[in-house]
N, C-alpha and C. Protein backbone atom coordinates (compact mmCIF):
# COMPACT_ATOMS: atom_id res chain seq x y z
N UNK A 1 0.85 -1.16 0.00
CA UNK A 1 0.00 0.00 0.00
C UNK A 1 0.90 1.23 0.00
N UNK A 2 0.57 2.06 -0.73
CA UNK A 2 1.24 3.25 -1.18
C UNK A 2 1.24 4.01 0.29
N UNK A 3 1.93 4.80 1.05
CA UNK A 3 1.86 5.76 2.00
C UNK A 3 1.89 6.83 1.80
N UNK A 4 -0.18 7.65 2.11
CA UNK A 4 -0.57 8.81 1.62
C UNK A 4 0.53 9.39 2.32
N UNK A 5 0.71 9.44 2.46
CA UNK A 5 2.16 11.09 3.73
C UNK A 5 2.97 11.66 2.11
N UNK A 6 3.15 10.22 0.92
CA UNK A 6 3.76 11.30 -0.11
C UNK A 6 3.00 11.26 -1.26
N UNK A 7 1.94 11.34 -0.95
CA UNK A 7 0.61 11.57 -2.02
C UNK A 7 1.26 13.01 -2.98
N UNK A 8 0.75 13.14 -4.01
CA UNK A 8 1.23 14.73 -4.47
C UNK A 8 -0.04 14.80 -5.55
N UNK A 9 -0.23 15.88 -5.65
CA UNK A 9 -1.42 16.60 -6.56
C UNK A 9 -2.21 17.87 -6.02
N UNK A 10 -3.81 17.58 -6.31
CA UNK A 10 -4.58 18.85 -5.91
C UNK A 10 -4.68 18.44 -4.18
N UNK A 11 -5.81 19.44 -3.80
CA UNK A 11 -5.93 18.50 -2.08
C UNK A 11 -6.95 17.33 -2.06
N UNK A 12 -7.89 17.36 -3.28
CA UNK A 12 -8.82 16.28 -3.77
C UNK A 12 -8.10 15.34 -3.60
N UNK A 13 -7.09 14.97 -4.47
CA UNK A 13 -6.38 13.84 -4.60
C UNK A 13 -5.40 13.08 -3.55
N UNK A 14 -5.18 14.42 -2.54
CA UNK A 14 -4.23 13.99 -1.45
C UNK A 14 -5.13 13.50 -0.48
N UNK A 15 -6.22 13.65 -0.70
CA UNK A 15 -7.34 13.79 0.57
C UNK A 15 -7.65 12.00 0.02
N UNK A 16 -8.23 12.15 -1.33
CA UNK A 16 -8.04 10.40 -1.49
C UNK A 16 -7.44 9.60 -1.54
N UNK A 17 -5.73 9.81 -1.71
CA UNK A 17 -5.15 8.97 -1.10
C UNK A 17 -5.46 8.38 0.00
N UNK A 18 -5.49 9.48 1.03
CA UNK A 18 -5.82 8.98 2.35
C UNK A 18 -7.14 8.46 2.75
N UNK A 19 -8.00 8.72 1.98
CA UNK A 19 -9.14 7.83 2.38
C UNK A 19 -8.98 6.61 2.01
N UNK A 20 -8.34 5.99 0.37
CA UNK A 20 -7.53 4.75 0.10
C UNK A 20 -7.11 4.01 1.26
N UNK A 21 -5.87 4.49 1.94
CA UNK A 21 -5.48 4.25 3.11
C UNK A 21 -6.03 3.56 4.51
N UNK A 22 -7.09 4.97 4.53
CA UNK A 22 -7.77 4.55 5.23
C UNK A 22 -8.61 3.04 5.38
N UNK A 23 -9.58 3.30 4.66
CA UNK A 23 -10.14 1.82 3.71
C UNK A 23 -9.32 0.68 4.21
N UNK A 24 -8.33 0.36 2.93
CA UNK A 24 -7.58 -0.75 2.83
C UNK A 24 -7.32 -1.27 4.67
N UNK A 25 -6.39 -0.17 5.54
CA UNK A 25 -6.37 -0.50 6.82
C UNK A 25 -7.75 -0.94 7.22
N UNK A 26 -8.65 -0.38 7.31
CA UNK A 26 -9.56 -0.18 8.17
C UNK A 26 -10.37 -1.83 7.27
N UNK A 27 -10.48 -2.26 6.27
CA UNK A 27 -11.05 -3.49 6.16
C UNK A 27 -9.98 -4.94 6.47
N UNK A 28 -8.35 -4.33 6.45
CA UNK A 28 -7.78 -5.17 7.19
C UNK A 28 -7.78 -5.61 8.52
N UNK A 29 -8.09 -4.33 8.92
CA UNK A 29 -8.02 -5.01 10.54
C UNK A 29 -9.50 -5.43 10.83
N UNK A 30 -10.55 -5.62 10.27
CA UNK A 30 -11.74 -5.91 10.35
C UNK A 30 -11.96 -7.29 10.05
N UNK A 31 -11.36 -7.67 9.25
CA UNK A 31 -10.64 -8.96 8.36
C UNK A 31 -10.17 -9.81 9.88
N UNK A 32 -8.74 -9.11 10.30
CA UNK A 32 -8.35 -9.69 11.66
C UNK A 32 -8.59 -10.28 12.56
N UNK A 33 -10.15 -8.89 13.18
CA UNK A 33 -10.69 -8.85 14.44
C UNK A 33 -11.68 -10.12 14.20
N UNK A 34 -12.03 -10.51 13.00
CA UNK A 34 -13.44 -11.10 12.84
C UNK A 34 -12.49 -13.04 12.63
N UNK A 35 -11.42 -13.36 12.94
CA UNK A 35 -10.95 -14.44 13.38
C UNK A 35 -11.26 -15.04 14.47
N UNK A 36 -11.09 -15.98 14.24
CA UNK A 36 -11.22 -16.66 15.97
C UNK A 36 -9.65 -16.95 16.66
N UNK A 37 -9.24 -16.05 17.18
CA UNK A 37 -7.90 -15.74 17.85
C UNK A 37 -7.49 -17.13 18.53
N UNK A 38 -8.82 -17.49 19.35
CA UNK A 38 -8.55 -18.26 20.30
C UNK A 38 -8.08 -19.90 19.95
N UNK A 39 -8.94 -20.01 18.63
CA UNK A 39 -8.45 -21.20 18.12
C UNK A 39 -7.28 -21.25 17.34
N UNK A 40 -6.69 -20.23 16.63
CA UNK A 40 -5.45 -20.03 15.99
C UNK A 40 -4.88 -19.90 16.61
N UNK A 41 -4.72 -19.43 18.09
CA UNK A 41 -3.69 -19.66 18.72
C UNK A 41 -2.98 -20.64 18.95
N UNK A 42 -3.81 -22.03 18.33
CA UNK A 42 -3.40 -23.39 19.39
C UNK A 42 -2.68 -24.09 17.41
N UNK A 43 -3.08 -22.98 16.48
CA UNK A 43 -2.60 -23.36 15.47
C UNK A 43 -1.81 -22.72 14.46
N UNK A 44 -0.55 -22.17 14.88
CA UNK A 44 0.25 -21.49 14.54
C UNK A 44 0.14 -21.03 12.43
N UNK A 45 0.58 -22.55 12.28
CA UNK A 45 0.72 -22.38 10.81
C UNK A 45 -0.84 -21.77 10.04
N UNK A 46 -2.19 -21.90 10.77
CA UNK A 46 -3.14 -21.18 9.61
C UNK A 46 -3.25 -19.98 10.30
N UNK A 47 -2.81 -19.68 11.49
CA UNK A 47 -2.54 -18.53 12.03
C UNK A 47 -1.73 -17.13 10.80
N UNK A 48 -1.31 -18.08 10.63
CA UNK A 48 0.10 -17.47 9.61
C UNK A 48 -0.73 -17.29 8.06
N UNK A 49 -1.43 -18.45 7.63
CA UNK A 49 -2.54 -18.44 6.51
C UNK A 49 -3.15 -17.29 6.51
N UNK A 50 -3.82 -17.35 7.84
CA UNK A 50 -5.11 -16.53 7.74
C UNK A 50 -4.26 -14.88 7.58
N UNK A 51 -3.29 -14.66 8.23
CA UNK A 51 -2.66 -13.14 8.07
C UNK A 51 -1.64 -13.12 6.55
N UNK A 52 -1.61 -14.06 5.44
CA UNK A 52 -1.19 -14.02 4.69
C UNK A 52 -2.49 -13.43 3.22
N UNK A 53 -3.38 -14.68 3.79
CA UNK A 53 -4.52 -13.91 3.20
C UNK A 53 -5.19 -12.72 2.95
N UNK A 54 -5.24 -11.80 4.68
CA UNK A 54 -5.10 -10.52 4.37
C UNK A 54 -4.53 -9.92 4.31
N UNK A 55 -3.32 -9.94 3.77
CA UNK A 55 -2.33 -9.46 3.28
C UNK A 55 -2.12 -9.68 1.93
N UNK A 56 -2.82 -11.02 1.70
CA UNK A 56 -3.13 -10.65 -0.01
C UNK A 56 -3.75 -10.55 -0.53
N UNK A 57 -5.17 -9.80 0.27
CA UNK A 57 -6.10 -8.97 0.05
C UNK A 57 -6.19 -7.09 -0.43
N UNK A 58 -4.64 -6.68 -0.33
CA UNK A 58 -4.40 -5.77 -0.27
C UNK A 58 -3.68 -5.71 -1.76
N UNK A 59 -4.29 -4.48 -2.49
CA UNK A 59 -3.10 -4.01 -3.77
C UNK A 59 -2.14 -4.21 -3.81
N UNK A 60 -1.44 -4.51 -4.87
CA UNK A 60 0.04 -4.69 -4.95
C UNK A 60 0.31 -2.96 -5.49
């Protein structure tokens, strides 16, 4: 994910970067929270799946 901080253009465009930003974070960690922690804990490797997944849920 690109980091709005060096967005460049009008303020329209800097302003959407950061809502981009925003977004992408904000459905990642939603992605996260909505795991079941408690059972991945006891299972390391889809532990690792499941945060690979959202991670390749995100733009290249």
């Amino acid at each position: 994910m690109d980091d709005p901080a060096h967005a460049t253009g009008s303020d329209a465009e800097i302003d959407a970067a950061f809502v981009r930003a925003y977004r992408l974070l904000r459905g990642c960690i939603e992605q996260f929270l909505a795991l079941d922690l408690d059972a991945l804990a006891q299972q390391p490797a889809a532990l690792k799946a499941e945060l690979d997944r959202i991670a390749g849920s995100l733009p290249a």
